[in-house]
Protein backbone atom coordinates (compact mmCIF):
# COMPACT_ATOMS: atom_id res chain seq x y z
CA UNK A 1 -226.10 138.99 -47.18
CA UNK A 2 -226.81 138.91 -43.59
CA UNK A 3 -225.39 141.26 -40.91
CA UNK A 4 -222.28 139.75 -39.10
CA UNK A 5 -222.08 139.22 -35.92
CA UNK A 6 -219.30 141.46 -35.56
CA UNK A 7 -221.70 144.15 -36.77
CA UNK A 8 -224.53 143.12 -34.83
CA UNK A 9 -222.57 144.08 -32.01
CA UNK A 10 -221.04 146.85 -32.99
CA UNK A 11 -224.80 148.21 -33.86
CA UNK A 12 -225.88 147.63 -30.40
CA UNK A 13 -222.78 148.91 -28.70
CA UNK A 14 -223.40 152.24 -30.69
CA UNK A 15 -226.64 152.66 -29.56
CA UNK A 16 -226.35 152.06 -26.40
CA UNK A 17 -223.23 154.83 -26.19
CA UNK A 18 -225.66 157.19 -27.59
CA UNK A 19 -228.43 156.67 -25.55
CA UNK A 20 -225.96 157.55 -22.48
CA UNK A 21 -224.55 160.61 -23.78
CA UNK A 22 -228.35 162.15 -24.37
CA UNK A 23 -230.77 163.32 -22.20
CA UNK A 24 -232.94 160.39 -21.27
CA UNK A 25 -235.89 162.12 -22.80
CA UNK A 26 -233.73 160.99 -26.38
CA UNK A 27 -233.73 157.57 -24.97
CA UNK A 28 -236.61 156.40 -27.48
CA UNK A 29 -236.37 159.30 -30.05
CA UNK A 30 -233.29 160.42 -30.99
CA UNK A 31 -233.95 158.35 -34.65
CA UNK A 32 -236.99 160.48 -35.52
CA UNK A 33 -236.09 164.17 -34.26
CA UNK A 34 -237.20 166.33 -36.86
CA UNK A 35 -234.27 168.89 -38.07
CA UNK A 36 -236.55 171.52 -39.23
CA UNK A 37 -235.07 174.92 -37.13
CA UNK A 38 -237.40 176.42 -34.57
CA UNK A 39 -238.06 180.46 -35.41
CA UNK A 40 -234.43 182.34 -34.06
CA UNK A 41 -235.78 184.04 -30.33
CA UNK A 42 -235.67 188.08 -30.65
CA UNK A 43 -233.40 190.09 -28.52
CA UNK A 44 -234.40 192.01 -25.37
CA UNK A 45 -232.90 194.40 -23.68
CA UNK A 46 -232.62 196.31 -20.51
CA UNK A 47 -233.03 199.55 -18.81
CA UNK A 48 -229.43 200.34 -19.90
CA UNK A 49 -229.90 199.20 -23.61
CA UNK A 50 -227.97 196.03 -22.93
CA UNK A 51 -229.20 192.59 -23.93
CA UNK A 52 -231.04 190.59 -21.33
CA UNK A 53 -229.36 187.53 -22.71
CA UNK A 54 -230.64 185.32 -19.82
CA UNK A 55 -234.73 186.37 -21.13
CA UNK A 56 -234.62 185.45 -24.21
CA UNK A 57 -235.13 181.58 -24.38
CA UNK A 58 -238.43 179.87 -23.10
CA UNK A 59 -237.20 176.55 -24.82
CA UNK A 60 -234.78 175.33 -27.15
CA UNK A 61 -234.58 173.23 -30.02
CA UNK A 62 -233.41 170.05 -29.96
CA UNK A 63 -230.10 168.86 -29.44
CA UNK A 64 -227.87 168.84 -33.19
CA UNK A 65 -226.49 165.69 -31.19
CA UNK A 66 -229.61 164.26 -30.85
CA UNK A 67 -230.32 164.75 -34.92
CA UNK A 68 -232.00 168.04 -33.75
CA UNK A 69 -231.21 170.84 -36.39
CA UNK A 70 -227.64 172.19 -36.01
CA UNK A 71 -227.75 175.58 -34.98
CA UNK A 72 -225.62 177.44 -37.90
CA UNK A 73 -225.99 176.08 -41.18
CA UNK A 74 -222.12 176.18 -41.98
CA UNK A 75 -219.10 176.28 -39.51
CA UNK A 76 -218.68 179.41 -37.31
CA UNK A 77 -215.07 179.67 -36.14
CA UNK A 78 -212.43 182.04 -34.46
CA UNK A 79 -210.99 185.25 -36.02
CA UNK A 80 -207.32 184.65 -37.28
CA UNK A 81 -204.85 186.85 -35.40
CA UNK A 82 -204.21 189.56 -38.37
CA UNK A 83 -208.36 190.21 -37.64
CA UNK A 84 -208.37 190.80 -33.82
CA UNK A 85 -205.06 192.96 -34.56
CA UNK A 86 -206.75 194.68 -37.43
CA UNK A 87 -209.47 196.29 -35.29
CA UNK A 88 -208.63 195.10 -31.16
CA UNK A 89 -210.90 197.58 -29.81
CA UNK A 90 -214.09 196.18 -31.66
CA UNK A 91 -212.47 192.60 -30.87
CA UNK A 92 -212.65 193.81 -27.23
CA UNK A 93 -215.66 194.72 -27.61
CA UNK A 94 -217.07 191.33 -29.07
CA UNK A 95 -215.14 189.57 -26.33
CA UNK A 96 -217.11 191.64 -23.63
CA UNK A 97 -220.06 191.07 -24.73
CA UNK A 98 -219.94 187.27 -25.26
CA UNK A 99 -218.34 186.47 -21.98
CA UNK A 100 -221.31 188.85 -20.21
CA UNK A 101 -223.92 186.78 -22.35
CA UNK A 102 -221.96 183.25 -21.62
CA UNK A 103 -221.50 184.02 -17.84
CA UNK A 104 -225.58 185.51 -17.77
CA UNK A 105 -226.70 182.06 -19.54
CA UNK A 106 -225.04 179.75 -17.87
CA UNK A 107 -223.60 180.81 -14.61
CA UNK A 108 -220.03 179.83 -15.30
CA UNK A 109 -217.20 182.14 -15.81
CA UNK A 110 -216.10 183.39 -18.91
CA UNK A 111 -213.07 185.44 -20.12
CA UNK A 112 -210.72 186.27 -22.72
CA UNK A 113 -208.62 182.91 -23.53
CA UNK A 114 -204.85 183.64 -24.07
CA UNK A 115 -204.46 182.67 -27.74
CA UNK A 116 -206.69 185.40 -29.58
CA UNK A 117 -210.15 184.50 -31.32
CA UNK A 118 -211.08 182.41 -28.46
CA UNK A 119 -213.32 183.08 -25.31
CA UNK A 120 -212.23 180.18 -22.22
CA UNK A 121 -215.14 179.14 -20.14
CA UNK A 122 -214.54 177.33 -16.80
CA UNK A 123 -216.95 174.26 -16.67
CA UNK A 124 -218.39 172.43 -13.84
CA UNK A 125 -215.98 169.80 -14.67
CA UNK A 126 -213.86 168.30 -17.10
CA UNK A 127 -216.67 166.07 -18.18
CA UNK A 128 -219.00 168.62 -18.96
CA UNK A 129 -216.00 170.69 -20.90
CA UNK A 130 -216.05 167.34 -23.00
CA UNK A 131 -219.43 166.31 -23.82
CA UNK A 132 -220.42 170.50 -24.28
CA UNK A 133 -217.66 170.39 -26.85
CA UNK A 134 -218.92 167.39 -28.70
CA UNK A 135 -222.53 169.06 -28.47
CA UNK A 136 -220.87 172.97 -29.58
CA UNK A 137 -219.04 171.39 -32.38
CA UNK A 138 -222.35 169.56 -33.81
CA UNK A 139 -224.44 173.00 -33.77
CA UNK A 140 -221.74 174.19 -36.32
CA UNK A 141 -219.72 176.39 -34.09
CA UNK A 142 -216.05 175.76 -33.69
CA UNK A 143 -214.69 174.91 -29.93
CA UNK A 144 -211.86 173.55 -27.83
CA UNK A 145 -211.51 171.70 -24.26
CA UNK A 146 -208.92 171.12 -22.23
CA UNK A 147 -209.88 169.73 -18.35
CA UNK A 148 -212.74 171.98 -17.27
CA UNK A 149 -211.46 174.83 -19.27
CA UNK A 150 -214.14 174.93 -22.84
CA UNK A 151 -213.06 177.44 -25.74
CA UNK A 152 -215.55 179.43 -27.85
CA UNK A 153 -215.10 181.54 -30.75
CA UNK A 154 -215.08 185.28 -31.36
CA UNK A 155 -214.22 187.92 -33.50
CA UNK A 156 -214.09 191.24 -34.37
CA UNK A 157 -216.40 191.09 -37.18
CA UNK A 158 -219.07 189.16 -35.08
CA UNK A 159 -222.08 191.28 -34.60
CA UNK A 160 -224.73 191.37 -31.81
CA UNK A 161 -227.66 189.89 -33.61
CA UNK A 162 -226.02 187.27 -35.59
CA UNK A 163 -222.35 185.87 -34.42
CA UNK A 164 -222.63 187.03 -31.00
CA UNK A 165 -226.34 186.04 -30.09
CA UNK A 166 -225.16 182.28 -31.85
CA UNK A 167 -222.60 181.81 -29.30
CA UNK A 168 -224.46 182.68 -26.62
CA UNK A 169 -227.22 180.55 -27.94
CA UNK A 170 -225.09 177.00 -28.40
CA UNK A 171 -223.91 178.24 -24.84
CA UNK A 172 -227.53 178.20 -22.97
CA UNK A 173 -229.03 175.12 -25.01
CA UNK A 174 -226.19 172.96 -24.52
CA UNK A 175 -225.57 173.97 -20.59
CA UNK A 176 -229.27 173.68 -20.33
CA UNK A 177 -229.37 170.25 -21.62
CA UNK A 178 -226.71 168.93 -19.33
CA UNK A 179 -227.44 170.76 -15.70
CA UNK A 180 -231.27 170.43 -16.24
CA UNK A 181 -231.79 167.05 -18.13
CA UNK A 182 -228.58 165.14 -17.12
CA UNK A 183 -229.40 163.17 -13.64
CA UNK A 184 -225.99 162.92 -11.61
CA UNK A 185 -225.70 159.84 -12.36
CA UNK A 186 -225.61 159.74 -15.95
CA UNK A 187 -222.93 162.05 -15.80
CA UNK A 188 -220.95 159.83 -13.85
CA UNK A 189 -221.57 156.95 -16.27
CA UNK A 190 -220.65 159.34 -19.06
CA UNK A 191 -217.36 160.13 -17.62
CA UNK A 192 -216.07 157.06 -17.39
CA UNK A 193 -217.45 156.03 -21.01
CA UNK A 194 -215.53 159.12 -22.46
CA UNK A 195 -212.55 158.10 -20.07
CA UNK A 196 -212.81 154.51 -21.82
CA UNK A 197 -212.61 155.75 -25.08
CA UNK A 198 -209.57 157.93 -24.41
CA UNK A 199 -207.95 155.16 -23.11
CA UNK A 200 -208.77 153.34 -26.34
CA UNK A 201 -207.53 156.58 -28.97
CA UNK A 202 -207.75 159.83 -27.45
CA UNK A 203 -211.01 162.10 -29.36
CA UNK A 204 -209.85 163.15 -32.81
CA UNK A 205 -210.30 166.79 -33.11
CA UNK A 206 -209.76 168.86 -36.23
CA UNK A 207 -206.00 170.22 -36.34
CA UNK A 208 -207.07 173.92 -37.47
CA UNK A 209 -210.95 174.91 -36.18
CA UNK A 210 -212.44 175.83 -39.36
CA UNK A 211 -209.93 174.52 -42.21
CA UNK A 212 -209.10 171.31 -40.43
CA UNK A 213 -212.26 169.51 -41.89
CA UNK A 214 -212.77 167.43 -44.58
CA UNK A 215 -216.65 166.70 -45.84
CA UNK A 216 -217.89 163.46 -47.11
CA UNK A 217 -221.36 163.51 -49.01
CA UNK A 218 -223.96 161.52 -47.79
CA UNK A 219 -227.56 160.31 -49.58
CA UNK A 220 -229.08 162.36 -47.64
CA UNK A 221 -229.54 164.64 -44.17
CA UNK A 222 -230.61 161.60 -42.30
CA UNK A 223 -227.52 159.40 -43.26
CA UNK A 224 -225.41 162.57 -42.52
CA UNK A 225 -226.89 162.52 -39.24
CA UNK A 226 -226.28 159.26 -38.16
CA UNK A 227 -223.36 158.55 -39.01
CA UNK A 228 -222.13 162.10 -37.50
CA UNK A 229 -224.05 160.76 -34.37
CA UNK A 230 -221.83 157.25 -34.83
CA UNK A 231 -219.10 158.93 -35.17
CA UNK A 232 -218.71 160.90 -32.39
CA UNK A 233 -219.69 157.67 -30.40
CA UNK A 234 -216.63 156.23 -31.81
CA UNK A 235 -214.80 159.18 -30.31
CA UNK A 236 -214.31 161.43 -33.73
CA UNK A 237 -215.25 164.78 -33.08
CA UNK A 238 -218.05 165.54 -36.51
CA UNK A 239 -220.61 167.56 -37.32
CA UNK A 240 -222.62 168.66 -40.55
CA UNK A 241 -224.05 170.35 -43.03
CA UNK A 242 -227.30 169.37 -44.65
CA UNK A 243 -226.09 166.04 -46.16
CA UNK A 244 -222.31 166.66 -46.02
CA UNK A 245 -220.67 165.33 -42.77
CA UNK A 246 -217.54 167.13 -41.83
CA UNK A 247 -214.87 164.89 -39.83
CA UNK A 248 -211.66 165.69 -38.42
CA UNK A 249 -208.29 166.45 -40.19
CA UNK A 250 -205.09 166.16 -37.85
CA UNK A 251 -202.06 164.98 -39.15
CA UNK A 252 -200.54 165.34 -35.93
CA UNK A 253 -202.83 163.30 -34.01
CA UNK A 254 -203.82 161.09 -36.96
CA UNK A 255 -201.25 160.84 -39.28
CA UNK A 256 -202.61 160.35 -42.40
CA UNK A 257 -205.84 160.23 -41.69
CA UNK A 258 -205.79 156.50 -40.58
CA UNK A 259 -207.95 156.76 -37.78
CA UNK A 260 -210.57 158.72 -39.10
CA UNK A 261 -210.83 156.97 -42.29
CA UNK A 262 -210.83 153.26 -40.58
CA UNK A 263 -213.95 155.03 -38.35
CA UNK A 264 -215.93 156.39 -41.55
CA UNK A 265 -215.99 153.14 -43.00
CA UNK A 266 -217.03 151.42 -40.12
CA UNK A 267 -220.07 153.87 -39.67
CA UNK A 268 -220.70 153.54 -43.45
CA UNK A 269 -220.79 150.06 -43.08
CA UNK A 270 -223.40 150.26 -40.26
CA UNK A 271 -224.93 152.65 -42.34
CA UNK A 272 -225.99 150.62 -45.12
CA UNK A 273 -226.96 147.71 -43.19
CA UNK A 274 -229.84 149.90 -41.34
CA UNK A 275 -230.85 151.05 -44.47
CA UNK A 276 -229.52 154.52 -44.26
CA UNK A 277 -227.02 154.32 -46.76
């Protein structure tokens, strides 16, 4: 069997959506990133004994979007609101601390959002709340966007090496990658792909952050990557872990799954045909 026309196309049109929504240093390299993690960055801290959060990085790894390594290995997602009542001065805490670290990293303000577990961070613009949520949400760590408003995840149980120092992290990679490595231009051309698409089926985001997923085994890593990659070309929010690629429940936005599971077979289709599968 040959590959169709049809999929010919649809092939090319992928890669050329995912060649615009990555840095243009991706352009020729996003199939052969290596997702081995680089070693986790130590903390510093200041004269006060608070964490220099904006010292810490001389580089980061490569984007999870790009087929970089994700930067959790499973999901991390909000506390549920029994938690942040459970202990609200340690969720306060938490809170502080991650919008100091977001607002250090990346120069954009950062506060408690009003439904609890979430921290709201006001982006550049609404296109940057989008694409930083499709690059969050493939480092393994839960998020929402609305306009120029992006959501991140906290809790009380989050602690300053581990939960804390990962949201900050996702926050100054993925911020770096698009202010630094994002000409103006391509930004422009982004937003009106990801305005295209939404005019097509609005992005399919998971119902519930961290329950609202449903995995689907792969081969192996490489397939899981690219067809997370494909995915979120065809605009379905995914992500995964090693080999398992996680996609989108929402039965209010996709009843019955329709959507999403018209979009998996498509990629798995592709899939095959490139030899990935």
């Amino acid at each position: 069997m040959h590959l169709s026309p049809d999929d010919t196309a649809a092939l090319a049109e992928l890669d050329a959506r995912l060649k615009l929504l990555l840095p243009p240093a991706y352009a020729d390299s996003y199939e052969t990133l290596s997702a081995t993690p680089m070693k986790s960055a130590g903390l510093k801290f200041d004269a006060d004994g608070q964490v220099s959060w904006n010292e810490i990085w001389g580089s980061f790894c490569d984007l999870a979007l790009a087929g970089g390594p994700p930067h959790k290995g499973a999901l991390l997602g909000p506390a549920l609101a029994a938690d942040v009542d459970a202990d609200p001065d340690q969720y306060d805490r938490v809170v502080r601390e991650v919008c100091r670290g977001v607002e250090m990293v990346t120069s954009m303000p950062c506060e408690p959002a009003e439904t609890p577990g979430w921290v709201r961070v006001e982006c550049y613009s609404a296109t940057m709340a989008s694409w930083l949520l499709r690059a969050i949400v493939t480092e393994n760590v839960a998020a929402r966007a609305a306009g120029v408003m992006l959501d991140l995840p906290v809790a009380p149980s989050f602690r300053l090496e581990k939960e804390i120092k990962n949201i900050v992290t996702v926050s100054a990679k993925t911020s770096h990658y698009w202010l630094e490595h994002m000409p103006r231009a391509q930004q422009r051309a982004i937003a009106e792909l990801l305005a295209s698409l939404d005019r097509v089926c609005p992005l399919v985001t998971p119902l519930e952050p961290v329950s609202g997923w449903m995995g689907v085994e792969c081969i192996n890593a490489s397939t899981a990557i690219w067809m997370m990659r494909a995915l979120v070309a065809q605009n379905v929010l995914a992500r995964r872990e090693a080999r398992t690629l996680f996609v989108p429940v929402n039965p209010e936005a996709d009843p019955g799954g329709v959507r999403v599971r018209s979009a998996v077979a498509s990629v798995q289709r592709l899939a095959r045909w490139r030899g990935q599968h």
